[in-house]
Protein backbone atom coordinates (compact mmCIF):
# COMPACT_ATOMS: atom_id res chain seq x y z
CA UNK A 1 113.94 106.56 153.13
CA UNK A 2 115.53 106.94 149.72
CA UNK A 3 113.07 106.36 146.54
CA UNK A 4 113.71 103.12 145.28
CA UNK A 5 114.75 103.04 141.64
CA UNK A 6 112.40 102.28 139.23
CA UNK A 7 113.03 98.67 137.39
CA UNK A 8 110.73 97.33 134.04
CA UNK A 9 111.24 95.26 131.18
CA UNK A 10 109.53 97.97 128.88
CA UNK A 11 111.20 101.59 128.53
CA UNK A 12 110.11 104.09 126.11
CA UNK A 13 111.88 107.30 125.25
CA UNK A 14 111.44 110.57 122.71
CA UNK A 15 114.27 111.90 120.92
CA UNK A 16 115.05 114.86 118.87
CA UNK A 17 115.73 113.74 115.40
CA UNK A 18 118.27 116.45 114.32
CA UNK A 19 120.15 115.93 117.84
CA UNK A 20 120.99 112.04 117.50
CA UNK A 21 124.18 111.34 116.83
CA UNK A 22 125.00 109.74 113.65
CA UNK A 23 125.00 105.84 114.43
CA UNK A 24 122.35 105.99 117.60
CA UNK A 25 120.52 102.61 115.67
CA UNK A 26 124.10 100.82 116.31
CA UNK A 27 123.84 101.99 119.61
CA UNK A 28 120.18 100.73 120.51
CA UNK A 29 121.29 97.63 118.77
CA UNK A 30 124.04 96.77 121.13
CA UNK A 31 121.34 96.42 123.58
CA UNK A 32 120.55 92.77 122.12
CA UNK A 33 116.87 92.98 122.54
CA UNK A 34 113.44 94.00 120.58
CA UNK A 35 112.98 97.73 119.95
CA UNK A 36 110.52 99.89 117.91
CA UNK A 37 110.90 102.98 116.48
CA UNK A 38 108.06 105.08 115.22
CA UNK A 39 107.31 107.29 112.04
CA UNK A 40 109.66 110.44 112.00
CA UNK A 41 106.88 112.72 113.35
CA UNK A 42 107.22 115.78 111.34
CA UNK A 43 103.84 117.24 111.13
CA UNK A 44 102.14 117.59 114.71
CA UNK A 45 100.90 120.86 115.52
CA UNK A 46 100.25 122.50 118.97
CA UNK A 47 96.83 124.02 120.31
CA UNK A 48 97.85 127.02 118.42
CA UNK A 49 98.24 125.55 114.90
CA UNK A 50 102.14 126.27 114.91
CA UNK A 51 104.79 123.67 113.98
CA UNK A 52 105.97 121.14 116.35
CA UNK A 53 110.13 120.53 115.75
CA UNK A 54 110.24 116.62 114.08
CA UNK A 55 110.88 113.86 116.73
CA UNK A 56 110.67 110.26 117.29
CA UNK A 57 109.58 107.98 119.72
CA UNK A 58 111.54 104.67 120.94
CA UNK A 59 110.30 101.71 122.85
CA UNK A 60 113.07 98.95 123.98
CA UNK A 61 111.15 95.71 124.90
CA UNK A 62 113.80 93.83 127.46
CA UNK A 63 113.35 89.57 128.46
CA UNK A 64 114.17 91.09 131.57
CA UNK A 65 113.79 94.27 133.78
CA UNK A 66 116.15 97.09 133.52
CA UNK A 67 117.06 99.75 135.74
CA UNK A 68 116.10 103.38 135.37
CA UNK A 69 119.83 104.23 135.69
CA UNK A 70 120.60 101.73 132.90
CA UNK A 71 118.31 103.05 130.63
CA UNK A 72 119.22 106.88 131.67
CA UNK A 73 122.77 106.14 130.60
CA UNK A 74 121.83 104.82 127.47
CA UNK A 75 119.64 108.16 126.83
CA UNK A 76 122.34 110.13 127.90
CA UNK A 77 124.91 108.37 125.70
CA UNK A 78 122.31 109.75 122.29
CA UNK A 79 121.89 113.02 124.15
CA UNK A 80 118.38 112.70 124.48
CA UNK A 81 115.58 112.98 127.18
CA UNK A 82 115.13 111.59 129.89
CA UNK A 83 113.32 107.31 129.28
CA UNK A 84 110.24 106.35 131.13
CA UNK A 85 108.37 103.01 131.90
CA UNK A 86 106.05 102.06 129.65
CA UNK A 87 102.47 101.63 131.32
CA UNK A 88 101.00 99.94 128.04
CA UNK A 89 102.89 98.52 125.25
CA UNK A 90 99.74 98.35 122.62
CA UNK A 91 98.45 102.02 123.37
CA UNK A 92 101.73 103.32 123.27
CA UNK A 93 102.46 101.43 120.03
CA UNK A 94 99.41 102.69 118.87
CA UNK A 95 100.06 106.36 119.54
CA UNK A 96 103.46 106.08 117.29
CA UNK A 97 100.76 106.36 114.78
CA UNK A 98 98.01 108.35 116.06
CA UNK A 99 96.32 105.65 115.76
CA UNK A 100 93.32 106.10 117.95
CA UNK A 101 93.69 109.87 117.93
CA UNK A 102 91.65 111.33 115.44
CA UNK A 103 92.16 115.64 116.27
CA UNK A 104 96.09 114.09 115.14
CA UNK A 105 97.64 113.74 111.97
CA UNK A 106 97.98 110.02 111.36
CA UNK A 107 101.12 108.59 110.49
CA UNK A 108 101.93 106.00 108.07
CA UNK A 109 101.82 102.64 110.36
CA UNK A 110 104.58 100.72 107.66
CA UNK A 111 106.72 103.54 108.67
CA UNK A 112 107.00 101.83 111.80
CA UNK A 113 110.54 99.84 111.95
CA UNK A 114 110.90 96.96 114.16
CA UNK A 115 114.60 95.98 115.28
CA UNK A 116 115.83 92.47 116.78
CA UNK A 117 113.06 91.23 116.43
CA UNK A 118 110.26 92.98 117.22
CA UNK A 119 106.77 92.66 115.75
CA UNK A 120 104.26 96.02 115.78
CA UNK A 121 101.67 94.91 113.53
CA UNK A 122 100.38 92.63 116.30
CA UNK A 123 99.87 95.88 118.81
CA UNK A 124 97.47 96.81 115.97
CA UNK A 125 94.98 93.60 115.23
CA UNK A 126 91.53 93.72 115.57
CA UNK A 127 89.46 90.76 116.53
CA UNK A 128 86.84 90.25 113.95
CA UNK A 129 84.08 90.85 116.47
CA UNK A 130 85.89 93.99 117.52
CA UNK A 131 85.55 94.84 114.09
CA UNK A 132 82.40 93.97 113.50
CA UNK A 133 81.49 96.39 116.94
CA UNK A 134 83.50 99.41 115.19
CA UNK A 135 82.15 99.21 111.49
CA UNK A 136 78.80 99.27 113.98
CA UNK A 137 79.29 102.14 115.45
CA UNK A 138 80.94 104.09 112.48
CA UNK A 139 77.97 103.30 110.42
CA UNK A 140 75.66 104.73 113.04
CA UNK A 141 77.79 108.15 113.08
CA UNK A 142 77.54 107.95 109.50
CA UNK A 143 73.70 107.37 109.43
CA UNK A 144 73.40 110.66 112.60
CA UNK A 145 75.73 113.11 109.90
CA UNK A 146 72.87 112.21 107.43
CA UNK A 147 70.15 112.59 109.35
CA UNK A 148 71.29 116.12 110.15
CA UNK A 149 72.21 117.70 106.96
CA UNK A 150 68.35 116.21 105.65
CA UNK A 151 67.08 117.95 108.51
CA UNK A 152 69.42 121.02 108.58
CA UNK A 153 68.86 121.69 104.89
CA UNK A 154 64.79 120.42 105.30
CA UNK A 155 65.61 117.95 102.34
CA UNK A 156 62.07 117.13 100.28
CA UNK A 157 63.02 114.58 97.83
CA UNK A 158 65.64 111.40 97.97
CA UNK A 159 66.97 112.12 94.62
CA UNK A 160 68.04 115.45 96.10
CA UNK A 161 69.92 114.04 98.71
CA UNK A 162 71.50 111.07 96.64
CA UNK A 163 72.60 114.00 94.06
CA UNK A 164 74.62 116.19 96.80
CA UNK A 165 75.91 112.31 98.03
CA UNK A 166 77.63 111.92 94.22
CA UNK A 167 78.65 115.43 93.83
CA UNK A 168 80.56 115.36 97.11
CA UNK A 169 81.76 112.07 96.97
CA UNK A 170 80.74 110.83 99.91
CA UNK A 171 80.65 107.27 99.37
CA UNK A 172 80.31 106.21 103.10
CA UNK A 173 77.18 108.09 103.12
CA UNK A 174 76.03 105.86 99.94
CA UNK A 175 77.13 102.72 101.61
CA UNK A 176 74.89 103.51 104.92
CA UNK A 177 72.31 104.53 102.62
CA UNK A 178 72.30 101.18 100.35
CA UNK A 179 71.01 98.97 103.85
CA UNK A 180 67.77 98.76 104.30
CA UNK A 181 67.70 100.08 108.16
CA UNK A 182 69.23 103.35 106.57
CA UNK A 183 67.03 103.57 103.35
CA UNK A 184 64.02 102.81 105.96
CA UNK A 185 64.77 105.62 108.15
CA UNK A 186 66.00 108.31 105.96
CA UNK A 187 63.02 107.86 103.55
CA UNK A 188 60.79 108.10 106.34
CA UNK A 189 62.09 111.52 107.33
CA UNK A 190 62.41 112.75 104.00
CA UNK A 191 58.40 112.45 103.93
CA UNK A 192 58.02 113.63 107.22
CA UNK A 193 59.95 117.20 106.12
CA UNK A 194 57.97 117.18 103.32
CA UNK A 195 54.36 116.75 104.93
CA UNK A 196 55.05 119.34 107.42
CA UNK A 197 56.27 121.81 104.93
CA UNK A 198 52.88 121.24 102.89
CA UNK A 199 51.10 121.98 106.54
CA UNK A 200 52.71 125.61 106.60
């Protein structure tokens, strides 16, 4: 039996930013529905550290499904690769930024434009107790980085570590450090180092 083409109301698509031709927008446009398109990214890298060439990512948002073959024609018409069906609108919004990919550069998110009426910012809100989850855990990686360099560098004295806090500016680390769970615990092993030094 022949495959059966592929319908969806959400198509997404990269394309080669020196390739488009010179009025592709006017062509997406006469598609009469929401679009997005993302940051020019110009500074991804590969594994190897070498230059990727500058591209874009597209996403057309349609009321109602379209057919692969509609959507090829349209990629076709901007001589561009082929489109695929978008699997998740908010990750894929997301990744126009990087946004949850920290080994990426991150891209500006108000480089994002929106066309006929599209909205992005709300593929990017956080509830506040999602936020209130994340500053948790952030905190707590912040709190394990200091807990290793006092070990790692056997740290005797607070003022010590405070002083290497200002002179490298690390103002997270100062922030973790003004609660009282992480003033408890890293004053705690500050004196531990320090008694087991005077037991050598």
């Amino acid at each position: 039996m022949p495959t059966k083409e592929p319908y969806a109301r959400n198509w997404w698509f990269t394309c080669d930013s020196e390739t488009l031709p010179a009025k592709w927008r006017e062509t997406l446009d006469k598609e009469q529905t929401a679009w997005i398109e993302s940051p020019l990214h110009d500074k991804d890298i590969t594994t190897n550290g070498d230059p990727i060439k500058p591209y874009l990512h597209i996403i057309m948002m349609y009321k109602g499904a379209r057919s692969y073959s509609h959507m090829k024609a349209i990629t076709d018409s901007l001589d561009q690769e082929a489109p695929r069906v978008v699997n998740d609108t908010k990750c894929l919004v997301r990744f126009f930024v990087h946004e949850d990919d920290p080994g990426k550069h991150h891209y500006n998110r108000d480089e994002i434009i929106c066309h006929g009426g599209a909205d992005s910012e709300k593929y990017f809100y956080i509830s506040p107790r999602a936020k209130k989850r994340a500053e948790k855990r952030k905190n707590e990686e912040i709190l394990k980085n200091i807990v290793i360099y006092t070990m790692e560098n056997k740290i005797t004295n607070y003022d010590d570590l405070v002083r290497y806090i200002l002179d490298n500016e690390k103002h997270d680390w100062l922030n973790v450090l003004s609660t009282d769970h992480g003033t408890m615990l890293v004053s705690a092993l500050i004196e531990s180092i320090e008694r087991k030094q005077m037991e050598i």
